[in-house]
Protein backbone atom coordinates (compact mmCIF):
# COMPACT_ATOMS: atom_id res chain seq x y z
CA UNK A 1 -48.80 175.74 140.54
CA UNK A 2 -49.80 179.50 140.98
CA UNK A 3 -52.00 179.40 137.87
CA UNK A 4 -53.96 176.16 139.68
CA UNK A 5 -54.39 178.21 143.05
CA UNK A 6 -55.53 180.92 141.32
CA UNK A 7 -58.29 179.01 139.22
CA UNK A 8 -58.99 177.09 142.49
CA UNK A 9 -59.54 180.61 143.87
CA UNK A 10 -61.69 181.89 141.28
CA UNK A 11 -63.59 178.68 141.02
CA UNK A 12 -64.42 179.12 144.80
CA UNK A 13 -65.33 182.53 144.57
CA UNK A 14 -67.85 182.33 142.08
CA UNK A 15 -69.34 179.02 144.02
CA UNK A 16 -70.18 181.54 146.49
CA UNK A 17 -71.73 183.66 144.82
CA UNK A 18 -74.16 180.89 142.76
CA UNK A 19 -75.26 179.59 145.89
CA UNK A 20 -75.88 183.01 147.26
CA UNK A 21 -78.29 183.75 144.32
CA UNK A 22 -79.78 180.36 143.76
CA UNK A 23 -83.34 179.80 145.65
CA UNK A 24 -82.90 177.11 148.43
CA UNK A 25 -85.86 174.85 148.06
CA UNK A 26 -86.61 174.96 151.37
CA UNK A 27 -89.34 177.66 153.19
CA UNK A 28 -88.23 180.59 154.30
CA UNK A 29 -89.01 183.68 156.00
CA UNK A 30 -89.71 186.44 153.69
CA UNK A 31 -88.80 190.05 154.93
CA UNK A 32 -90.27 193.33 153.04
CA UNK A 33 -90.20 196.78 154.29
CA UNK A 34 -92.62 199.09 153.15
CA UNK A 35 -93.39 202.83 152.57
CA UNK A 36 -96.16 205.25 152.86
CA UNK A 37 -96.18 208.29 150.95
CA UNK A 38 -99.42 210.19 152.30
CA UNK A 39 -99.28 213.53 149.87
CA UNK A 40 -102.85 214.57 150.78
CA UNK A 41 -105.08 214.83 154.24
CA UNK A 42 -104.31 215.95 157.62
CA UNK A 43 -101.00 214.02 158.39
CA UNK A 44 -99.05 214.37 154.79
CA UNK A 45 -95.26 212.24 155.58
CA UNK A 46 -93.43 209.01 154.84
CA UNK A 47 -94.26 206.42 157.09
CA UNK A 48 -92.25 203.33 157.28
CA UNK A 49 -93.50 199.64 158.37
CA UNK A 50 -92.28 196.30 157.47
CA UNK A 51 -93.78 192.60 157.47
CA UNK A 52 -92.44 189.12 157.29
CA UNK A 53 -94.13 185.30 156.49
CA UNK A 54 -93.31 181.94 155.95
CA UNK A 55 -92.99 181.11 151.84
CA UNK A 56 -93.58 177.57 152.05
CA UNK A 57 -97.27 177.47 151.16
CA UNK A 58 -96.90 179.78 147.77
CA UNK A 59 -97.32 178.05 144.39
CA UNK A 60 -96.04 180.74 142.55
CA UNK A 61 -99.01 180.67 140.21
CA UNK A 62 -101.70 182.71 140.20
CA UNK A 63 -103.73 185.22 142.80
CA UNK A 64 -102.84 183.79 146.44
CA UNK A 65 -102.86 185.28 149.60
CA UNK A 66 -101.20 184.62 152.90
CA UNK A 67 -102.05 185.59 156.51
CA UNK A 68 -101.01 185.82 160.25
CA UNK A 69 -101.53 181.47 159.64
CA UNK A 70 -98.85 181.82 157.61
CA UNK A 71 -96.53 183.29 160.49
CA UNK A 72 -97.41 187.20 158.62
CA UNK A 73 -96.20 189.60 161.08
CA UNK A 74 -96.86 193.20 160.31
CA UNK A 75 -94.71 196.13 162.19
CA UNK A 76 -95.92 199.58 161.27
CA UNK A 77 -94.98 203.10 162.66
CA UNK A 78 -97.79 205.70 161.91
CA UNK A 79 -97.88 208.92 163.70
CA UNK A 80 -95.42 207.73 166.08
CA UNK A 81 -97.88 204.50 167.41
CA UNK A 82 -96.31 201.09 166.70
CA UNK A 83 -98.90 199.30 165.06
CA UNK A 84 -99.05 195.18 164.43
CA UNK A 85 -100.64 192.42 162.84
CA UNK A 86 -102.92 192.38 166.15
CA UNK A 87 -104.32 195.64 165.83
CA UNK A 88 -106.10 194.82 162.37
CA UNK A 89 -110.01 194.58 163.19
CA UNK A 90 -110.39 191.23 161.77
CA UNK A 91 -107.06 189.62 163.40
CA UNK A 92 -108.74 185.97 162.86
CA UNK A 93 -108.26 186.81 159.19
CA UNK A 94 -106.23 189.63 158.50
CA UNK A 95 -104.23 191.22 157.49
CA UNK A 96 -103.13 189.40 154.19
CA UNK A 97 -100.18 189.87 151.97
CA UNK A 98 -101.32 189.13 148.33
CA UNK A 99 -99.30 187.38 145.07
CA UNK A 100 -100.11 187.23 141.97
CA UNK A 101 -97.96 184.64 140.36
CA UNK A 102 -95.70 184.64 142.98
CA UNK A 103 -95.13 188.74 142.59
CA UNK A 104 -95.90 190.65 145.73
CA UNK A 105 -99.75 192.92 145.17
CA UNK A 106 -99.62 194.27 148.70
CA UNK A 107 -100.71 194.43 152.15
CA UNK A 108 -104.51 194.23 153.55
CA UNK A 109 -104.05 195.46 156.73
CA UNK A 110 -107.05 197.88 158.45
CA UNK A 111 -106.80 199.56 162.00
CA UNK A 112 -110.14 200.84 162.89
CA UNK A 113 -110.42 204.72 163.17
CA UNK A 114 -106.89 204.98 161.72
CA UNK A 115 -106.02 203.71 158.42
CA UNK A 116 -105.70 201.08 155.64
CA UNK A 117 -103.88 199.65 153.81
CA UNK A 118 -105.25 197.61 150.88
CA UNK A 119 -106.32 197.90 146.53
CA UNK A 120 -109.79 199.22 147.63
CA UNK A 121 -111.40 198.86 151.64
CA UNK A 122 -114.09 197.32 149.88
CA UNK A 123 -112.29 194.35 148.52
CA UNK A 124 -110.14 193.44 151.76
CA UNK A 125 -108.99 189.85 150.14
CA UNK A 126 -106.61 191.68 147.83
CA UNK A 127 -103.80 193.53 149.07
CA UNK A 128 -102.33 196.48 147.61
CA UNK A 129 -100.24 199.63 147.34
CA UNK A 130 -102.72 202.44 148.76
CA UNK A 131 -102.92 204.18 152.18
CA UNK A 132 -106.25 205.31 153.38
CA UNK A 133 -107.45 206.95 156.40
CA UNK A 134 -110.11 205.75 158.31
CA UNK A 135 -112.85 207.98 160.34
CA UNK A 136 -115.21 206.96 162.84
CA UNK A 137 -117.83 206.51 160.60
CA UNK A 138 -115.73 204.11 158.41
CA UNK A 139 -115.50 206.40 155.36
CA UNK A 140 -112.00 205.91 153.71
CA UNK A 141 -110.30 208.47 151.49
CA UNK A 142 -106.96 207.68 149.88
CA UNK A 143 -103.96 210.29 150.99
CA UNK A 144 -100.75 208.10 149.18
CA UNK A 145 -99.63 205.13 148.58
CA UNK A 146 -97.26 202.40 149.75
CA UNK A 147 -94.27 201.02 148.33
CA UNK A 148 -92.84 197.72 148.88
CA UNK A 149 -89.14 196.49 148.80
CA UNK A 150 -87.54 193.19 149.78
CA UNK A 151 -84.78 192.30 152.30
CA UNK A 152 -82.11 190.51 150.85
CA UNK A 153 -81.59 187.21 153.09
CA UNK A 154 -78.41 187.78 154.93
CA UNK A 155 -76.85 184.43 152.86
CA UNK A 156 -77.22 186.78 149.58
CA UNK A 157 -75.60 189.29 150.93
CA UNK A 158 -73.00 187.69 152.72
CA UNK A 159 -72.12 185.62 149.10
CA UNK A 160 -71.72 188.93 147.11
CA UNK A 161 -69.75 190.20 149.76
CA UNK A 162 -67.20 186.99 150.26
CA UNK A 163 -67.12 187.32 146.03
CA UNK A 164 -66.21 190.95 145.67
CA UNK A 165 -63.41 190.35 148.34
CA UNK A 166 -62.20 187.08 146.70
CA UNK A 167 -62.65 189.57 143.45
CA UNK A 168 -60.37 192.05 145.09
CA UNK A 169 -57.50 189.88 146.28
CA UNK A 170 -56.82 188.11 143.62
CA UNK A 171 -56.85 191.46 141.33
CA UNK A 172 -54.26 192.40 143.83
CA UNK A 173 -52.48 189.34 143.82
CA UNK A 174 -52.70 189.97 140.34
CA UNK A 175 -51.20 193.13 140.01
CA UNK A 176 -48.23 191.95 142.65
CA UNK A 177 -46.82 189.58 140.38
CA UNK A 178 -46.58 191.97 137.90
CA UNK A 179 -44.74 194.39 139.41
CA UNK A 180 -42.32 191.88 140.89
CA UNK A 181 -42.12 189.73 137.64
């Protein structure tokens, strides 16, 4: 009787944790916060932003890129301004967040007069992990770059969590019977 609550235990616990790991099929929101390390011009610091889209139009294969149509929203902090997805020049189409075989590249994101974010300003449809600043005569010079990192969905993190407790217990429980038995 114990040894059957204890497998059903077990047997629940790593459930949890499968379906915390395992991909729903369905479209998601995406979360990644980002990073800029500017090591060179007039404001050196680590900046911190973060963006968000909907997943449901990547393939997974190949270059692809997605934009605000795609429900992108960029939030970025930058010498204490809160900068968005709005304040890129070219709203209508950027900024992008670009894959290459369903791997994040980067941002393309460019606030006139400030800075950008992109591979290289001159190719805008591929994102990337550099930080430029902008002058009013549109010359760019690289300062850092950016680094990218993805939020767990809350259901990952919740699983692991439930498992390690479920973990825990029955360890415990484990350890109980031993001493009494």
């Amino acid at each position: 009787m114990k040894l059957a609550k204890d497998i059903s235990m077990a047997a629940f616990a790593v459930a949890v944790s499968v379906a915390a790991v395992v991909k729903p099929t369905q479209a998601a929101l995406v979360n990644y916060d980002f990073t800029v390390n500017a090591t060179s011009g007039d404001r050196p610091g680590q900046y911190f932003g973060s963006f968000r889209y909907d997943d449901s139009t990547l393939t997974n294969t190949g270059l692809e890129t997605l934009g605000v149509e795609n429900g992108l929203a960029v939030a970025f902090n930058y010498l204490g301004t809160n900068y968005t997805e709005v304040d890129d020049t070219d709203f209508n189409s950027f900024p992008i967040a670009s894959f290459n075989n369903g791997k994040i590249l980067g941002l393309s994101y460019f606030v006139a007069d400030q800075f950008a974010i992109a591979s290289d300003p001159n190719t805008p449809d591929v994102g990337g992990n550099n930080f430029y600043l902008i002058n009013q005569s549109v010359n760019a010079t690289q300062v850092g770059n950016v680094s990218y990192t993805k939020v767990p969905e809350p259901l990952a993190v919740g699983g692991t969590a439930i498992a390690g407790v479920m973990g825990l217990w029955m360890q415990r429980k484990k350890r109980a019977t031993k001493i009494v038995g």
